[in-house]
Each structure stands twice: as structure tokens, then as C-alpha cells.
PDB file of N, CA and C in Angstrom:
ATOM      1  N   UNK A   1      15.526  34.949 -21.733  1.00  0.00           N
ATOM      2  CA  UNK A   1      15.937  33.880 -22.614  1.00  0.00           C
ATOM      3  C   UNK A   1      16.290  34.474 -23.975  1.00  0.00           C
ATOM      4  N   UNK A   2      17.343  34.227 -24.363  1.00  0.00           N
ATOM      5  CA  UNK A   2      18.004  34.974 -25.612  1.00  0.00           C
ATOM      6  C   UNK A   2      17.064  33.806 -27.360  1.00  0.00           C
ATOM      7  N   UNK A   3      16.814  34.696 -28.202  1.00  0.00           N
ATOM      8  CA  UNK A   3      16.215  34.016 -29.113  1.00  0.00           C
ATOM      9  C   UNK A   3      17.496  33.058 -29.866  1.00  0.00           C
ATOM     10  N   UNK A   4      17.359  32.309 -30.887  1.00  0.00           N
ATOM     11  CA  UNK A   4      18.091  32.012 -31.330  1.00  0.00           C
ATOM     12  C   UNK A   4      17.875  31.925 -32.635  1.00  0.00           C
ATOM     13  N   UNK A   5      18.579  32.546 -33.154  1.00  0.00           N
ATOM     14  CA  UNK A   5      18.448  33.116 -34.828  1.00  0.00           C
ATOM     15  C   UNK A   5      18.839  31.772 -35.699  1.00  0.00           C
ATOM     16  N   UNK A   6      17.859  31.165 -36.902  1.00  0.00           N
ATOM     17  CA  UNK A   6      19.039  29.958 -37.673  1.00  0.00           C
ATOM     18  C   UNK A   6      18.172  30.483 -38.862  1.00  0.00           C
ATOM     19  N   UNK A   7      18.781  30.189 -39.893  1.00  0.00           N
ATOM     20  CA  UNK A   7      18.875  29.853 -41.342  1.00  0.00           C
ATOM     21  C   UNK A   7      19.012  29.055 -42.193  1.00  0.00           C
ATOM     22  N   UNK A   8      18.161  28.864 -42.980  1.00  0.00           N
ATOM     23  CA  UNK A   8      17.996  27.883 -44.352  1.00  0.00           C
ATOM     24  C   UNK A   8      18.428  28.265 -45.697  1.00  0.00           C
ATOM     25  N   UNK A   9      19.555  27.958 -46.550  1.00  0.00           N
ATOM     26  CA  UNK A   9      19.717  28.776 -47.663  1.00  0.00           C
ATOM     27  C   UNK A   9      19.814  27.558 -48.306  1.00  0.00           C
ATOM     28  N   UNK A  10      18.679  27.917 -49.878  1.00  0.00           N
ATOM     29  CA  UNK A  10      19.244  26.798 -50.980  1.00  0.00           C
ATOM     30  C   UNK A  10      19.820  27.905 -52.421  1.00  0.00           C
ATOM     31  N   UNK A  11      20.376  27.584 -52.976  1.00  0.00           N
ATOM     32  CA  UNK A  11      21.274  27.921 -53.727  1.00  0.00           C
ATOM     33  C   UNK A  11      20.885  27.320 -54.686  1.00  0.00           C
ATOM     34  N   UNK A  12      20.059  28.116 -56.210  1.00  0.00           N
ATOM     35  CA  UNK A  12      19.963  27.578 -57.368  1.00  0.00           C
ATOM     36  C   UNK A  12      20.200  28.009 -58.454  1.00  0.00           C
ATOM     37  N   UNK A  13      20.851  27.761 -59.001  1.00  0.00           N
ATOM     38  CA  UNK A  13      21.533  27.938 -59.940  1.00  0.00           C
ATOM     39  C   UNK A  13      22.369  29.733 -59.756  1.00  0.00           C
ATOM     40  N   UNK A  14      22.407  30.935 -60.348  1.00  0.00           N
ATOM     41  CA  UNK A  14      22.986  32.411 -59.923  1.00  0.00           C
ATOM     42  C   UNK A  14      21.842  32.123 -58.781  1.00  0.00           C
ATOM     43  N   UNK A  15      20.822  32.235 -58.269  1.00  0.00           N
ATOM     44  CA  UNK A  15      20.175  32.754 -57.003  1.00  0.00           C
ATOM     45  C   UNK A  15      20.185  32.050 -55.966  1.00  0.00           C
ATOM     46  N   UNK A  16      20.242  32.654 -55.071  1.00  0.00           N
ATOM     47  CA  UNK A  16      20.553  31.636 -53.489  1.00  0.00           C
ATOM     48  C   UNK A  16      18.988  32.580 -52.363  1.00  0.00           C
ATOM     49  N   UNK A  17      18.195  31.331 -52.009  1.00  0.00           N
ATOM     50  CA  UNK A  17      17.131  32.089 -51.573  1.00  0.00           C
ATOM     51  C   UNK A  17      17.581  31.461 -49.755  1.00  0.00           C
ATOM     52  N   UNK A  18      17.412  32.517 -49.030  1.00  0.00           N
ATOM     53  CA  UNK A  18      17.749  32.557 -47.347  1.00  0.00           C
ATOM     54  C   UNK A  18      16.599  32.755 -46.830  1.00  0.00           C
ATOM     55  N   UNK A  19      16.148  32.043 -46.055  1.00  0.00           N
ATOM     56  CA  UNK A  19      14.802  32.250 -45.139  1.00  0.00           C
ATOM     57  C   UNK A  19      15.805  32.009 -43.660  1.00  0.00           C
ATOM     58  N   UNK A  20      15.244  33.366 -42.746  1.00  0.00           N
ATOM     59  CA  UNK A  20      15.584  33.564 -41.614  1.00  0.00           C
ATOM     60  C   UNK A  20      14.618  33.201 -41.031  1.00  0.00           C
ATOM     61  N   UNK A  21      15.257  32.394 -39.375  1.00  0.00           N
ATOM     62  CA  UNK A  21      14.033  32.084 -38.565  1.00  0.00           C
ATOM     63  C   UNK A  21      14.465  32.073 -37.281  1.00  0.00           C
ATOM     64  N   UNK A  22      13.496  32.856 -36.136  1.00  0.00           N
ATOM     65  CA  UNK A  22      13.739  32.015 -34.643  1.00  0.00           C
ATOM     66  C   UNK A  22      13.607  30.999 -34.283  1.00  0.00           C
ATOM     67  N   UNK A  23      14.701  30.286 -33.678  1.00  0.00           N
ATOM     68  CA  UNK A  23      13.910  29.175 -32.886  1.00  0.00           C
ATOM     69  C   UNK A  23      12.722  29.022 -32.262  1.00  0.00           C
ATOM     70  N   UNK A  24      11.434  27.815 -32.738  1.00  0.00           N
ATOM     71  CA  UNK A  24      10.262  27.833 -32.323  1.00  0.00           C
ATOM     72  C   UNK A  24       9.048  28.540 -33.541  1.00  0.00           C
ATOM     73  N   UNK A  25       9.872  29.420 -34.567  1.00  0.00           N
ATOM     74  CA  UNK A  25       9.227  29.822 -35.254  1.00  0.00           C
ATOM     75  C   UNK A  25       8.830  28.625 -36.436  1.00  0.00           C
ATOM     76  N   UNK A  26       9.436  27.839 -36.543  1.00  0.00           N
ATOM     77  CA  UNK A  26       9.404  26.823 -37.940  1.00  0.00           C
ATOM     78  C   UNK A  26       8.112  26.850 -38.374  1.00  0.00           C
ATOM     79  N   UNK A  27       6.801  26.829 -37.972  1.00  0.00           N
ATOM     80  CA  UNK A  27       5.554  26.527 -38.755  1.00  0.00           C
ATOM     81  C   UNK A  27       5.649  28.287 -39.421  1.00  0.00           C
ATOM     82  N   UNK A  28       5.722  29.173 -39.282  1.00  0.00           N
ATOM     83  CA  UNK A  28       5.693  30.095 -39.693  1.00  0.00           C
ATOM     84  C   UNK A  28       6.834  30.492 -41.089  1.00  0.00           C
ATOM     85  N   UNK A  29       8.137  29.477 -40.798  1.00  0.00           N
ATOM     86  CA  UNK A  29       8.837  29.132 -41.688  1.00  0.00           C
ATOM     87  C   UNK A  29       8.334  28.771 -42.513  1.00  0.00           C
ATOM     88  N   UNK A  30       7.429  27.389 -42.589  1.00  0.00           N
ATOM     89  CA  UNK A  30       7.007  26.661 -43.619  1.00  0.00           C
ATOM     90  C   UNK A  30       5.988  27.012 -44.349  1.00  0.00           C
ATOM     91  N   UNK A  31       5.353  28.459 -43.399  1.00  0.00           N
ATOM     92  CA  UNK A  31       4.173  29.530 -44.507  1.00  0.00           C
ATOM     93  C   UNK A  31       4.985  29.987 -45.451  1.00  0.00           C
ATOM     94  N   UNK A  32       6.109  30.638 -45.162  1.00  0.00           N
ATOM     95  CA  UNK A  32       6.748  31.140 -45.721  1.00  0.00           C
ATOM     96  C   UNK A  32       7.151  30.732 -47.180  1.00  0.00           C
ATOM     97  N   UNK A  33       7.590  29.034 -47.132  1.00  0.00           N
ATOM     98  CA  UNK A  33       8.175  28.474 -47.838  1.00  0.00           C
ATOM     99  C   UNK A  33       6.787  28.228 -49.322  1.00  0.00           C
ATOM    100  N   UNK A  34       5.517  28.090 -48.544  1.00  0.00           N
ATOM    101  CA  UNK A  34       4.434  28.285 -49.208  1.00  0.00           C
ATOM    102  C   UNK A  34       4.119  29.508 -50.051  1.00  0.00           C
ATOM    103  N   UNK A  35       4.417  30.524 -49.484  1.00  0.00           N
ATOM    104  CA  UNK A  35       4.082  31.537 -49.936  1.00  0.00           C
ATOM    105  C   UNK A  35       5.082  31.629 -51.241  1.00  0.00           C
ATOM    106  N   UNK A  36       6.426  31.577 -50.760  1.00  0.00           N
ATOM    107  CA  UNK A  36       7.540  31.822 -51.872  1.00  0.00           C
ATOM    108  C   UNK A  36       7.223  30.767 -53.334  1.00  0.00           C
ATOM    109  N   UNK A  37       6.577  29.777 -53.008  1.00  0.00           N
ATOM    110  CA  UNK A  37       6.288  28.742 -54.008  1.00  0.00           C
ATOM    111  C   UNK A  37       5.037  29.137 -54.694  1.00  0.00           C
ATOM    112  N   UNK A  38       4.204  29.864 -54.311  1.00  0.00           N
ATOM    113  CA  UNK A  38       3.375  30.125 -55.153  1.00  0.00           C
ATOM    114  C   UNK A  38       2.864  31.472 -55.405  1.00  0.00           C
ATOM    115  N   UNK A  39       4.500  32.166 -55.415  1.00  0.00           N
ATOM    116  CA  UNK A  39       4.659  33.319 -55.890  1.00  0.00           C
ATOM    117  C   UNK A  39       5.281  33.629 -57.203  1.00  0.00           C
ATOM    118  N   UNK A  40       4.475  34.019 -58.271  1.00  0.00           N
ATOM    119  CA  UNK A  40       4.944  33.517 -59.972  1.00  0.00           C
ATOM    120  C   UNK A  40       6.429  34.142 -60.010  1.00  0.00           C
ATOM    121  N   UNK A  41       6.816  35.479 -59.122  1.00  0.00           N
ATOM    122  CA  UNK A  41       7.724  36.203 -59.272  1.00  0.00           C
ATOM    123  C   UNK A  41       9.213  36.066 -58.952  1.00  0.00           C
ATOM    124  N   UNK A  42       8.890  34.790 -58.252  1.00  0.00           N
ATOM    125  CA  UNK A  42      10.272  34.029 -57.580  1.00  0.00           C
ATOM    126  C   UNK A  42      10.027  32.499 -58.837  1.00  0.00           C
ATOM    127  N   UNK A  43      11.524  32.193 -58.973  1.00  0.00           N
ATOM    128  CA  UNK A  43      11.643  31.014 -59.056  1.00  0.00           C
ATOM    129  C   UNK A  43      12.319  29.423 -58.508  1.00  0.00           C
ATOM    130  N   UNK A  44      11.506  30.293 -56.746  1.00  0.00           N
ATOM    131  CA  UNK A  44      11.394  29.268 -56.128  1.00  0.00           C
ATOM    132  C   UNK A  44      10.105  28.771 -56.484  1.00  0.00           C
ATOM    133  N   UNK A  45      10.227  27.349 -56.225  1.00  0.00           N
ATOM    134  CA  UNK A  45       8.829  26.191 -56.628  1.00  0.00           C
ATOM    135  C   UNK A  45       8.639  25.374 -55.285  1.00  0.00           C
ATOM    136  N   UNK A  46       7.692  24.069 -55.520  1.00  0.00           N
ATOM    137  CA  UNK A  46       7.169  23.758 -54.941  1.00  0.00           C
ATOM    138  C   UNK A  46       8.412  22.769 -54.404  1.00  0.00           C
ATOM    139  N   UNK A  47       9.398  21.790 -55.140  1.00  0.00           N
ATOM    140  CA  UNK A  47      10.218  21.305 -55.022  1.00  0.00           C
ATOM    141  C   UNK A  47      11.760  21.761 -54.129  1.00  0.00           C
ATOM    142  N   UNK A  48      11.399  23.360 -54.340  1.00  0.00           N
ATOM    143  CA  UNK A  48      12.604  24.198 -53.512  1.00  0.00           C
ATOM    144  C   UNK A  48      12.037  23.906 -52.228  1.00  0.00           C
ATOM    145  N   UNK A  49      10.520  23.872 -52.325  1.00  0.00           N
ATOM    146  CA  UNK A  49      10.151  24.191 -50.653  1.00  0.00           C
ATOM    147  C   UNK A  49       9.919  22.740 -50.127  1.00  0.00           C
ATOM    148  N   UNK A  50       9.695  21.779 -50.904  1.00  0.00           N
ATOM    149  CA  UNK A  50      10.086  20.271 -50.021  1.00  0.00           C
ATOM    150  C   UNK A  50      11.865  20.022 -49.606  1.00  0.00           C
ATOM    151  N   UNK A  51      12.515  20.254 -50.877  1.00  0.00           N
ATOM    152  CA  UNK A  51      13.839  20.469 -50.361  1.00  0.00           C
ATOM    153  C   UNK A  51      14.174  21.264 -48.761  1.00  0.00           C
ATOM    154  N   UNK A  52      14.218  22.547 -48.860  1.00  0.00           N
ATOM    155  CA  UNK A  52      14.010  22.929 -47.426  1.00  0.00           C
ATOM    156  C   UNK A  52      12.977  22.795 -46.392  1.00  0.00           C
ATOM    157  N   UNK A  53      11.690  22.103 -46.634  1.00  0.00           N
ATOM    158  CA  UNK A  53      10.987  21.468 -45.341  1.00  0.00           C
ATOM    159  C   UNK A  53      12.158  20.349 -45.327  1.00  0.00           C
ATOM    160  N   UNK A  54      12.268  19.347 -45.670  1.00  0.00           N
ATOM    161  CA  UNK A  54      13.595  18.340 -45.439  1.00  0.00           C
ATOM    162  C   UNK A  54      14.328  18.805 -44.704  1.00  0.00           C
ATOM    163  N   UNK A  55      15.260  19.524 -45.142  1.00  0.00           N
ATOM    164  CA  UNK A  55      16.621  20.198 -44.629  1.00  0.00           C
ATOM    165  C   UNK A  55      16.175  20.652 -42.763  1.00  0.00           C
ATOM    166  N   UNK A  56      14.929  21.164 -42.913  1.00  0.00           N
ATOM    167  CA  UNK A  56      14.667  21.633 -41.428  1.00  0.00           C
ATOM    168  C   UNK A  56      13.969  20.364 -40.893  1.00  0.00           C
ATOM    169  N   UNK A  57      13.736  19.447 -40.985  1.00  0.00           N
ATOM    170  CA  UNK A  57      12.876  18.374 -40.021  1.00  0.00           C
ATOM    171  C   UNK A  57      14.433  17.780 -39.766  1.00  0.00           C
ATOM    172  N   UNK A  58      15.466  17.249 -41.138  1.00  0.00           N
ATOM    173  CA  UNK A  58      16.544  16.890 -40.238  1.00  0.00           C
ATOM    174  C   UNK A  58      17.136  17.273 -39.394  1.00  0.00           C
ATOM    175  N   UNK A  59      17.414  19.030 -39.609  1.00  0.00           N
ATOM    176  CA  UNK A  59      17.830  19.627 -38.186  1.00  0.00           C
ATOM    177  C   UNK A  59      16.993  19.472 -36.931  1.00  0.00           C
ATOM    178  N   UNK A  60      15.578  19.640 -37.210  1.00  0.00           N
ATOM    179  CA  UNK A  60      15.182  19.443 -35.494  1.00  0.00           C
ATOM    180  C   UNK A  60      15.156  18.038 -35.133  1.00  0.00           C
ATOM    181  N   UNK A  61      15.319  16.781 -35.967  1.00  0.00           N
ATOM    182  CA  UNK A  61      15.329  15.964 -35.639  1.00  0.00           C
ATOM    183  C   UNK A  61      16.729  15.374 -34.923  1.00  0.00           C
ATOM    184  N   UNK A  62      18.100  15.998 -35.669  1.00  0.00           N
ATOM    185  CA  UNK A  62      19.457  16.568 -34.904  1.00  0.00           C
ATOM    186  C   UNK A  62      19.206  16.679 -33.585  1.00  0.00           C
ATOM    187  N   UNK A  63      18.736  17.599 -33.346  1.00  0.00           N
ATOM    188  CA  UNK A  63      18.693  18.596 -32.520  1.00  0.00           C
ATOM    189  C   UNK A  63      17.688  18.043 -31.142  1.00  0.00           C
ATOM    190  N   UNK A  64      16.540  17.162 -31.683  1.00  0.00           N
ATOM    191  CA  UNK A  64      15.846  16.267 -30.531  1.00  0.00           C
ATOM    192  C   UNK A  64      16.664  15.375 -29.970  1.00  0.00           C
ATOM    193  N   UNK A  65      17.060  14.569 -31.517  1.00  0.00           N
ATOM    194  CA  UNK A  65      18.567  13.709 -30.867  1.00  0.00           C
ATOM    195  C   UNK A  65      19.148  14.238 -29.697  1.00  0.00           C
ATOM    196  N   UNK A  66      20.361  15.573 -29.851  1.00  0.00           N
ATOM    197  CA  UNK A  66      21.133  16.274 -29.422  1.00  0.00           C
ATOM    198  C   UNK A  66      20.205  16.403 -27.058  1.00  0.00           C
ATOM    199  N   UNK A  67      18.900  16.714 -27.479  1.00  0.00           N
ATOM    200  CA  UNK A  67      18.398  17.020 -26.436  1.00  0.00           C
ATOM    201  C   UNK A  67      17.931  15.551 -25.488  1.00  0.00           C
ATOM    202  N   UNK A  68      17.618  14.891 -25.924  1.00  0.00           N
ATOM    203  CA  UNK A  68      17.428  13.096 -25.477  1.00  0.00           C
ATOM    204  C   UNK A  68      18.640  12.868 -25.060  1.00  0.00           C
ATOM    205  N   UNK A  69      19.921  12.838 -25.586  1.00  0.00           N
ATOM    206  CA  UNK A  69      21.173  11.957 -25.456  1.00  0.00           C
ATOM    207  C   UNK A  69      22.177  12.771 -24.894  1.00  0.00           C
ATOM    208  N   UNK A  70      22.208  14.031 -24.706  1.00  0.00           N
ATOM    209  CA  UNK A  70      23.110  14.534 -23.944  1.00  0.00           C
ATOM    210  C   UNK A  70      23.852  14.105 -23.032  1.00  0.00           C
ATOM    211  N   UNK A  71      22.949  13.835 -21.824  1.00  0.00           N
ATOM    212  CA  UNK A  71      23.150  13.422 -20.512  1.00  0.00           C
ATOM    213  C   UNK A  71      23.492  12.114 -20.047  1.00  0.00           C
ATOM    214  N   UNK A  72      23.582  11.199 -21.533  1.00  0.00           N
ATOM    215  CA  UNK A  72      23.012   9.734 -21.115  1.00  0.00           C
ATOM    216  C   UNK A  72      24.547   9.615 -21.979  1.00  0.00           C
ATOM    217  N   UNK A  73      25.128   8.451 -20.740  1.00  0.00           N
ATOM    218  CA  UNK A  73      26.487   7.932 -20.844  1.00  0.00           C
ATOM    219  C   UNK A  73      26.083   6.770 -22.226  1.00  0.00           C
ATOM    220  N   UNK A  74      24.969   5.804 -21.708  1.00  0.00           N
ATOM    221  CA  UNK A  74      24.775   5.160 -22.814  1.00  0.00           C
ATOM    222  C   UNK A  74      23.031   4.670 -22.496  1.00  0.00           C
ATOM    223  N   UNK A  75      22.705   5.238 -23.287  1.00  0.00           N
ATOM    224  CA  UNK A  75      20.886   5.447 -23.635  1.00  0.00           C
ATOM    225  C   UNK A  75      19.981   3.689 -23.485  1.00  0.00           C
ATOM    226  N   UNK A  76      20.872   3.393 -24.121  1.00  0.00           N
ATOM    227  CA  UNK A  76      20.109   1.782 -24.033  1.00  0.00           C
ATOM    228  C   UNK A  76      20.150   1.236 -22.696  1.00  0.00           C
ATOM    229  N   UNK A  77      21.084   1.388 -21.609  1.00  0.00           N
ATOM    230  CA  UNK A  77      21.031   0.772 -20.573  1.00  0.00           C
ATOM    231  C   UNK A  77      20.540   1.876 -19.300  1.00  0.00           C
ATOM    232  N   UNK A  78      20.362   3.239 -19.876  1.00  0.00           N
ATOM    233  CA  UNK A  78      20.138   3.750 -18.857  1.00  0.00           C
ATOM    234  C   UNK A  78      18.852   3.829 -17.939  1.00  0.00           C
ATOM    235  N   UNK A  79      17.784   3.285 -18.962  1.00  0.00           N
ATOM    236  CA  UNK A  79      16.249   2.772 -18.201  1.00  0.00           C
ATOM    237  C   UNK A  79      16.370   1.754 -17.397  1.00  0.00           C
ATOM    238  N   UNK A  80      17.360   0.506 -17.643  1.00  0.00           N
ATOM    239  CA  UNK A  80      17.414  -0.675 -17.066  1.00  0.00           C
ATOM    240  C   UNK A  80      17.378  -0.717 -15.747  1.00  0.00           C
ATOM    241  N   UNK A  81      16.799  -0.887 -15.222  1.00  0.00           N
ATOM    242  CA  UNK A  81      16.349  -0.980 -13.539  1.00  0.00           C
ATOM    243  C   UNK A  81      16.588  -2.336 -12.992  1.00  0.00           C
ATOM    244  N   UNK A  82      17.584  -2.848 -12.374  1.00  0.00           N
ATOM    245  CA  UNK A  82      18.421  -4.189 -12.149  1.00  0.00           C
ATOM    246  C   UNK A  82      18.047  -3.969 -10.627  1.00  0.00           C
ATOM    247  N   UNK A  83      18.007  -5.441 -10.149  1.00  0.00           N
ATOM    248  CA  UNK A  83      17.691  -6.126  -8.426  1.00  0.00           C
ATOM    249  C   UNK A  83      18.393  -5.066  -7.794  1.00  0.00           C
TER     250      UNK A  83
END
């Protein structure tokens, strides 16, 4: 099974901070995003890292979408179990 590489970049003001991640890795992402926030030496903050927790719950939430509805011509009627 091939990994699948994605990325988060926010862009503030000259600095643009990129956190790389595998798919499946996200809680390890969101250490990350911890760590960078309460590291005096970055000026990423606590607000950079709700911004990108956001940015990634909408993608997997995309992406659950994407995996539920694929298959389904039309989702609302496809449970319907008729005489």
C-alpha cells in the first residue's frame, strides 16, 4: 500500500510555515502543531495552529464525504427498502 504524502501550508506575513504529513498520521500532525506554538523561536502561535487544525478536519471531513458518497447514485434513497 503506497503512503500518501499531504500538506498544510499557512503563509504569514514574509514566512510560510509547511507541515508535512502521511496519511493516517494527523494526531501526530496536531503534536506538531503544538509543539510549533509553544516554541518562543517560531512565530507561529496558538491561533496559527487552530487555523490549521481547521484546515485539516475540513479536509478529512472532504474526504469522509468523498468515501460515503462515491458509489451512491443518490444517498438519500439508497437505504430505502420498498415492497
Amino acid at each position: 500500500m503506497d503512503h500518501v504524502r499531504k500538506q498544510l501550508v499557512l503563509n504569514k506575513g514574509t514566512e510560510k510555515f509547511i507541515f508535512r504529513y502521511e496519511e493516517g498520521n494527523e494526531g501526530q500532525l496536531l503534536d506538531a502543531f503544538v509543539v510549533s506554538a509553544t516554541d518562543p523561536q517560531t512565530d507561529f502561535d496558538w491561533f496559527d495552529a487552530a487555523v490549521l487544525s481547521f484546515k485539516l478536519t475540513q479536509s478529512l471531513i472532504g474526504e469522509a464525504d468523498e468515501i460515503l458518497y462515491k458509489d451512491l447514485n443518490d444517498p438519500v434513497n439508497t437505504y430505502h427498502q420498498g415492497s
